[in-house]
Protein backbone atom coordinates (compact mmCIF):
# COMPACT_ATOMS: atom_id res chain seq x y z
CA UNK A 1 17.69 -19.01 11.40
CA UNK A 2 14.35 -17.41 12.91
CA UNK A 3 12.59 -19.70 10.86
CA UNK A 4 14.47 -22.55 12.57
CA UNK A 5 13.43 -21.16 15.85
CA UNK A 6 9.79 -20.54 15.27
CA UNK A 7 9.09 -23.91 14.11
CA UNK A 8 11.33 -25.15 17.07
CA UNK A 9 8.91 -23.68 19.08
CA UNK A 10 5.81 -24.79 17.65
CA UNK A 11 6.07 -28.31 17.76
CA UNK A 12 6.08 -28.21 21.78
CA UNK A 13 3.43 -30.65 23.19
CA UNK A 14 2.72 -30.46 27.22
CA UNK A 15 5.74 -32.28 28.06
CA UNK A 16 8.24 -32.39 24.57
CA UNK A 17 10.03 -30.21 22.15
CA UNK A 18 10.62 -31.63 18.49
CA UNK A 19 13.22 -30.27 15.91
CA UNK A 20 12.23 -28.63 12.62
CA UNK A 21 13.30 -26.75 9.84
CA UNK A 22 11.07 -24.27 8.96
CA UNK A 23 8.14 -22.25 10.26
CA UNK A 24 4.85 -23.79 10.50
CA UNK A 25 2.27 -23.49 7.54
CA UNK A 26 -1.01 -25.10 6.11
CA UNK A 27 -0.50 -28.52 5.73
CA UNK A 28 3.18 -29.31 7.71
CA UNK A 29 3.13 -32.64 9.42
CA UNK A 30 5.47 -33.94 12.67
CA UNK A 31 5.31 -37.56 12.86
CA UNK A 32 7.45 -39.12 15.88
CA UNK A 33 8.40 -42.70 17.02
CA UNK A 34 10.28 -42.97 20.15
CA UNK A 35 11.44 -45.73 22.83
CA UNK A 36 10.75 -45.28 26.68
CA UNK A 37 12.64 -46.94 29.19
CA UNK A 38 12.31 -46.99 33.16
CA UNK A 39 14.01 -48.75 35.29
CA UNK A 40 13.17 -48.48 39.42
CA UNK A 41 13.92 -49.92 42.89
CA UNK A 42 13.34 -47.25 44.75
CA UNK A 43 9.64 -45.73 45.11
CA UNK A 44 8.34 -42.21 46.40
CA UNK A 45 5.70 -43.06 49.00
CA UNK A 46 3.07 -40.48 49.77
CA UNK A 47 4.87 -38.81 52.52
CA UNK A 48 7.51 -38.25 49.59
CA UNK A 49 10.20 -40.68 51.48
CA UNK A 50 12.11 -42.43 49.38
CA UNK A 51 11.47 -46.37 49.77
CA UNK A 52 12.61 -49.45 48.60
CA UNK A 53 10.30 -51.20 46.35
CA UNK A 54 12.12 -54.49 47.84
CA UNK A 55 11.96 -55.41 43.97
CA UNK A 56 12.42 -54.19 40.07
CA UNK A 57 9.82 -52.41 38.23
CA UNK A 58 10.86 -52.24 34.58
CA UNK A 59 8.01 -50.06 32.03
CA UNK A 60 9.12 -50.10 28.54
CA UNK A 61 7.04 -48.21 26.10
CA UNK A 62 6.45 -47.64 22.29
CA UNK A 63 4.75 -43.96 21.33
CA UNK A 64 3.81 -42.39 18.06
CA UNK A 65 3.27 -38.84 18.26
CA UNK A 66 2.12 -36.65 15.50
CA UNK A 67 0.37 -33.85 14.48
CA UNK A 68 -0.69 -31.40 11.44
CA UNK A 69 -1.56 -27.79 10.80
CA UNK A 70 -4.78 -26.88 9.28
CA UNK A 71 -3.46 -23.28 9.42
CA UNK A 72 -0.49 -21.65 10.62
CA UNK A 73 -2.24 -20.80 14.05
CA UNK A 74 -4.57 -24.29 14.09
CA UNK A 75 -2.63 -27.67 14.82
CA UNK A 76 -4.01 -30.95 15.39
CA UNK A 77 -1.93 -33.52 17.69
CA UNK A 78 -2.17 -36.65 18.78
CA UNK A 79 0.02 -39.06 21.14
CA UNK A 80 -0.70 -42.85 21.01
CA UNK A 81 1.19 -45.69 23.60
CA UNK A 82 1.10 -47.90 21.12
CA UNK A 83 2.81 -50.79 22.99
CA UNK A 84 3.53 -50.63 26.90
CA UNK A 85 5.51 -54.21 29.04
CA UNK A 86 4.88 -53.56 32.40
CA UNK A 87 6.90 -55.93 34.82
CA UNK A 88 7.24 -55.98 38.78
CA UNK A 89 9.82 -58.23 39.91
CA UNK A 90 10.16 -59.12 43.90
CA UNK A 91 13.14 -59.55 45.24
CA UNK A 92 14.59 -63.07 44.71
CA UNK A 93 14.17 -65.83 48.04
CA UNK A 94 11.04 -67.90 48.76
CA UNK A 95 8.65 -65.73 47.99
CA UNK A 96 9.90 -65.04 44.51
CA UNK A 97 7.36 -63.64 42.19
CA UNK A 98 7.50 -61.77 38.79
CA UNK A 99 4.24 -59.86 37.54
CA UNK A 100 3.64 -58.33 34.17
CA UNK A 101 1.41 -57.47 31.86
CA UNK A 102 1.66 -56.17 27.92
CA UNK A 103 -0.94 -54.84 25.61
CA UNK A 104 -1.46 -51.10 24.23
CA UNK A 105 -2.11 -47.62 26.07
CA UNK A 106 -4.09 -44.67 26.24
CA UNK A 107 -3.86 -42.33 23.72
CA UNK A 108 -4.32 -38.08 24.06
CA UNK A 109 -5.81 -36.18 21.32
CA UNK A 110 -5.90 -32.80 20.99
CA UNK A 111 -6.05 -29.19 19.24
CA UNK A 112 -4.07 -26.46 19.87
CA UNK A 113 -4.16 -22.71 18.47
CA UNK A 114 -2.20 -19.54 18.70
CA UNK A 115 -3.21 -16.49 20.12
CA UNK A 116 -0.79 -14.53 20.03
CA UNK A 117 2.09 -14.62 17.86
CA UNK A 118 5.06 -12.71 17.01
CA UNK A 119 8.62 -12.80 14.99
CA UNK A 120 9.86 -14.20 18.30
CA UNK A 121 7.18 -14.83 20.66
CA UNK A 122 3.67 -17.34 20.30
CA UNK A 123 1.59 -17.73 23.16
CA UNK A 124 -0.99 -20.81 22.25
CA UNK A 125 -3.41 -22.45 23.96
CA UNK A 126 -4.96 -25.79 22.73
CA UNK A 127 -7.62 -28.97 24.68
CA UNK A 128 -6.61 -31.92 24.89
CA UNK A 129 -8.90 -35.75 25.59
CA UNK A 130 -7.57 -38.74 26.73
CA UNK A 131 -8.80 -41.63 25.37
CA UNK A 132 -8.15 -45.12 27.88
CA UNK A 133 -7.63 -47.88 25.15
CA UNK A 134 -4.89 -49.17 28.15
CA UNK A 135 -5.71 -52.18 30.87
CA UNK A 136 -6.92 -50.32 33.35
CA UNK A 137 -8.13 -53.06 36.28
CA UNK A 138 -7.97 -54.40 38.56
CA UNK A 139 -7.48 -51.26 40.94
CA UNK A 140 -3.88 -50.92 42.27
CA UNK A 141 -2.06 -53.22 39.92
CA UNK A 142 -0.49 -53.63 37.12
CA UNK A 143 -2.04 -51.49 34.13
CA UNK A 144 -0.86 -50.31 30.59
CA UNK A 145 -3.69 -47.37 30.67
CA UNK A 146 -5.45 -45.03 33.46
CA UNK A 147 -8.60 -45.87 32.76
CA UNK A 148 -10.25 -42.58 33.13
CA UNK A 149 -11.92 -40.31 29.86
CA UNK A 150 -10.42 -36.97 31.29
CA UNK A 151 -9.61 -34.02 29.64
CA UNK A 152 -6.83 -31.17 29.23
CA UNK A 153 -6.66 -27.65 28.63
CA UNK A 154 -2.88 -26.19 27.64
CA UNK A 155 -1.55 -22.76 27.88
CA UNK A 156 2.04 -22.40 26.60
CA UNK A 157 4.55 -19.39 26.31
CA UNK A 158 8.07 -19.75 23.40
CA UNK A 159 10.48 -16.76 23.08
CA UNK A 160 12.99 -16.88 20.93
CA UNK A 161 16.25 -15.51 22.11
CA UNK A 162 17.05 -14.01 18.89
CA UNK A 163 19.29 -13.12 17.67
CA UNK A 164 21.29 -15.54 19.97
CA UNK A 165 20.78 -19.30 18.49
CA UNK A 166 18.66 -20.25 21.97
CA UNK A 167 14.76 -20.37 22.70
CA UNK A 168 12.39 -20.46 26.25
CA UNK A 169 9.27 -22.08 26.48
CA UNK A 170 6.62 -22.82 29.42
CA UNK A 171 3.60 -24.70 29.63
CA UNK A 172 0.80 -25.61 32.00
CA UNK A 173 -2.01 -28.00 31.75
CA UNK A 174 -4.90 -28.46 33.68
CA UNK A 175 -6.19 -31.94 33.66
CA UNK A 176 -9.85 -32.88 35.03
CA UNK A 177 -9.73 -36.23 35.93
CA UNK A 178 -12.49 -39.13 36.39
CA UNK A 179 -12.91 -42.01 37.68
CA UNK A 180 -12.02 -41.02 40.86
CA UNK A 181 -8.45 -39.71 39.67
CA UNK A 182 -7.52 -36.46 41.35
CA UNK A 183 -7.39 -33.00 38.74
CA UNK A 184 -4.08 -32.13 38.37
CA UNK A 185 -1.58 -29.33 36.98
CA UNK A 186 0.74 -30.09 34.54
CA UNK A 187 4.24 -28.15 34.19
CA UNK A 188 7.15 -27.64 32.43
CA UNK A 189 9.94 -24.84 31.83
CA UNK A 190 12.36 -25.61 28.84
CA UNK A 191 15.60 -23.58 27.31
CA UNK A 192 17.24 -24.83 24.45
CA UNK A 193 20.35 -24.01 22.20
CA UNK A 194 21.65 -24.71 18.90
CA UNK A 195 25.00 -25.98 19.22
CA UNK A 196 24.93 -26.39 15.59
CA UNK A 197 22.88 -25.81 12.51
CA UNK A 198 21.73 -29.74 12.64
CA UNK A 199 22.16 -30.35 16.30
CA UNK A 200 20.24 -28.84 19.76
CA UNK A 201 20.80 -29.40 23.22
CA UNK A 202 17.23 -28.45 25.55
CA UNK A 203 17.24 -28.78 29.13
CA UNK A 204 13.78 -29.28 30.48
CA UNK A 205 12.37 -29.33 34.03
CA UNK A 206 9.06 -30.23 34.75
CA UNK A 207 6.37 -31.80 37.31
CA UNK A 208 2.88 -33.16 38.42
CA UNK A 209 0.44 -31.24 41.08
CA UNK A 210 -2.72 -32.90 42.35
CA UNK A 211 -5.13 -31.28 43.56
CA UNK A 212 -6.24 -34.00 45.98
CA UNK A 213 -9.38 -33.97 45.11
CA UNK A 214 -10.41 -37.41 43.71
CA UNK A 215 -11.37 -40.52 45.94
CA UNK A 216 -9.63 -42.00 49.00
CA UNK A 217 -10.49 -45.77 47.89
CA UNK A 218 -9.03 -44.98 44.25
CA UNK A 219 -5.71 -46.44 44.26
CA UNK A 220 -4.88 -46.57 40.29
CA UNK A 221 -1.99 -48.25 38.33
CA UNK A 222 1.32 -49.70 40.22
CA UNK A 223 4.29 -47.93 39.59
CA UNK A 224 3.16 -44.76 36.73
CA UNK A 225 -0.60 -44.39 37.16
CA UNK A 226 -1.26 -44.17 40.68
CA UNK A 227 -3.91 -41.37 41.94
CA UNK A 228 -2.64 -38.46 43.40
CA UNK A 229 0.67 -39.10 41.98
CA UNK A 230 3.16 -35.22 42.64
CA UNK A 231 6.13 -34.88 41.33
CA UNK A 232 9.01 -32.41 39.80
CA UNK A 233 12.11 -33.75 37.55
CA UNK A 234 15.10 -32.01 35.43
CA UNK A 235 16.36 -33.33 32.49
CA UNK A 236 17.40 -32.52 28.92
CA UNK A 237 17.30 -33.48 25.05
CA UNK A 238 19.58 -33.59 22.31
CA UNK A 239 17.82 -33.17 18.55
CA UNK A 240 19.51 -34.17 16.04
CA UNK A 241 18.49 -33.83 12.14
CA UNK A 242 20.61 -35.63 10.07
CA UNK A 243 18.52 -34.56 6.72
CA UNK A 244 16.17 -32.26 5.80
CA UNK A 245 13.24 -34.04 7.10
CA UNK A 246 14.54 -36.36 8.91
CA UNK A 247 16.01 -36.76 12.69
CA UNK A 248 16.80 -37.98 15.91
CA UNK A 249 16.27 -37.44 19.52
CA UNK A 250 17.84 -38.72 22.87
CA UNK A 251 16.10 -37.73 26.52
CA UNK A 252 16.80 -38.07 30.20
CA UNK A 253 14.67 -37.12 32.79
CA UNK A 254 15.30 -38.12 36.54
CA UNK A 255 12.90 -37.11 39.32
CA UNK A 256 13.98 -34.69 41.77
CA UNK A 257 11.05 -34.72 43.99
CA UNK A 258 8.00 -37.37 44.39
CA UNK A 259 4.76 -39.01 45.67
CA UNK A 260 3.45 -42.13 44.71
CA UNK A 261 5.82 -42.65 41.49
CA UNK A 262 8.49 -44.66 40.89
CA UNK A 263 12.28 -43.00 41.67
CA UNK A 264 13.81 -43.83 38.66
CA UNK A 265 15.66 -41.95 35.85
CA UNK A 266 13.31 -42.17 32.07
CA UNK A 267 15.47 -42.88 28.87
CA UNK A 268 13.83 -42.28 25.84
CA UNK A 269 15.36 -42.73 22.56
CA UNK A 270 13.26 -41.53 19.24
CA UNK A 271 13.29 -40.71 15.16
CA UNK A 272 11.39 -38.24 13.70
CA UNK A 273 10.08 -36.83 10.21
CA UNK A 274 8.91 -33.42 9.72
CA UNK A 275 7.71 -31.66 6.28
């Protein structure tokens, strides 16, 4: 069962936990497709006031995530939008207009290494580089990407609760940001439990911080990638593994607090292998 955990653990990038079966060695590969859905009328507006968007904005997104050890404390990982349909719909009347635009996104490479590591307890750090394949113009519409070459640096925290069937984790990320984006901090605080051998239950909650440091005329992406964006959402997962290396994975996240972001609830639906 600690094995379980461990790998559990290890397969945490910034933002998601994937399932596992065994502790991580030389040569173990995670390779992830999952389904993003959002949904919003309703936008955050820089005061943090919730607002009508007077509209629908639908974003519907396609990501393969993987990585691979080189060691057991050495992992290589790497998260690619491979297909994003952005749409903004106004509401219906003369004016009637429907926006949208399709194509790939960015995609975020990275390493990360442990630095300390115990039988129930790693504390990693890792970098990580964005790399904007996404549309990312004209300012302040519609965009599949950000735009911006900016990178990441991760420090992240698991415990394992042993020997109850349950694990913690924590991670932050710093992200320097061009382009006239504003740095941010990443966050995000997860506990999960095993309900069954095959079957996990994590509750997650986690945010955005600018820093407010990027430019005034810099508006971004409609909707996702605005500048400056600040928010803080709870959530939770359920893993399932339905074979040995096989499995799948359900998500809902719904914003508790924003500014400039969408208010709408993500649903993410996604299959995994592991070896």
């Amino acid at each position: 069962m600690k094995k379980i955990f461990l790998f559990l653990t290890l397969t945490i990038i910034n933002q998601n936990l994937c399932a596992g079966d065994r502790e991580q060695e030389k040569g173990d590969g995670y390779l992830k497709l999952s389904l993003n859905f959002i949904n919003a009328e309703d936008f955050f507006n820089t005061d943090g006031e919730e607002i009508p968007l007077n509209g629908t904005f639908t974003d519907i997104s396609i990501n393969i995530y993987g990585e691979y050890s080189l060691s057991d404390i050495l992992i290589l990982t790497a998260d690619f939008n491979s297909f994003r349909y952005t749409q903004l719909e106004t509401a219906p009347g003369p004016e009637y207009d429907l926006n949208s635009v399709t194509g790939i996104g960015d995609a975020l490479i990275g390493v990360r290494a442990s630095i300390l590591k115990s039988s129930t307890t790693t504390l990693s750090t890792g970098l990580n580089f964005n790399l904007p394949f996404g549309k990312s113009s004209p300012d302040g519409g519609l965009l599949t990407g950000s735009g911006d070459y900016y990178q990441g640096l991760l420090l992240m925290a698991e415990h394992i609760l042993y020997p109850a069937p349950a694990y913690l984790s924590a991670s932050v990320t710093f992200n320097n940001r061009t382009e006239g984006y504003s740095d941010e901090f990443k966050y995000k605080f997860e506990g999960g439990y095993f309900l069954y051998t095959d079957l996990t239950i994590a509750l997650q909650l986690k945010g955005v911080h600018p820093l407010y440091n990027g430019k005034n005329d810099k508006s971004g992406g409609l909707g996702i990638f605005l500048n400056e964006q600040n928010f803080f959402s709870a959530g939770g997962e359920l893993i399932y593994q339905f074979t040995k290396n096989f499995g799948l994975t359900l998500l809902y996240s719904n914003p508790l607090f924003g500014k400039n972001i969408v208010s709408s609830p993500v649903y993410a639906i996604g299959i995994f292998y592991s070896n």
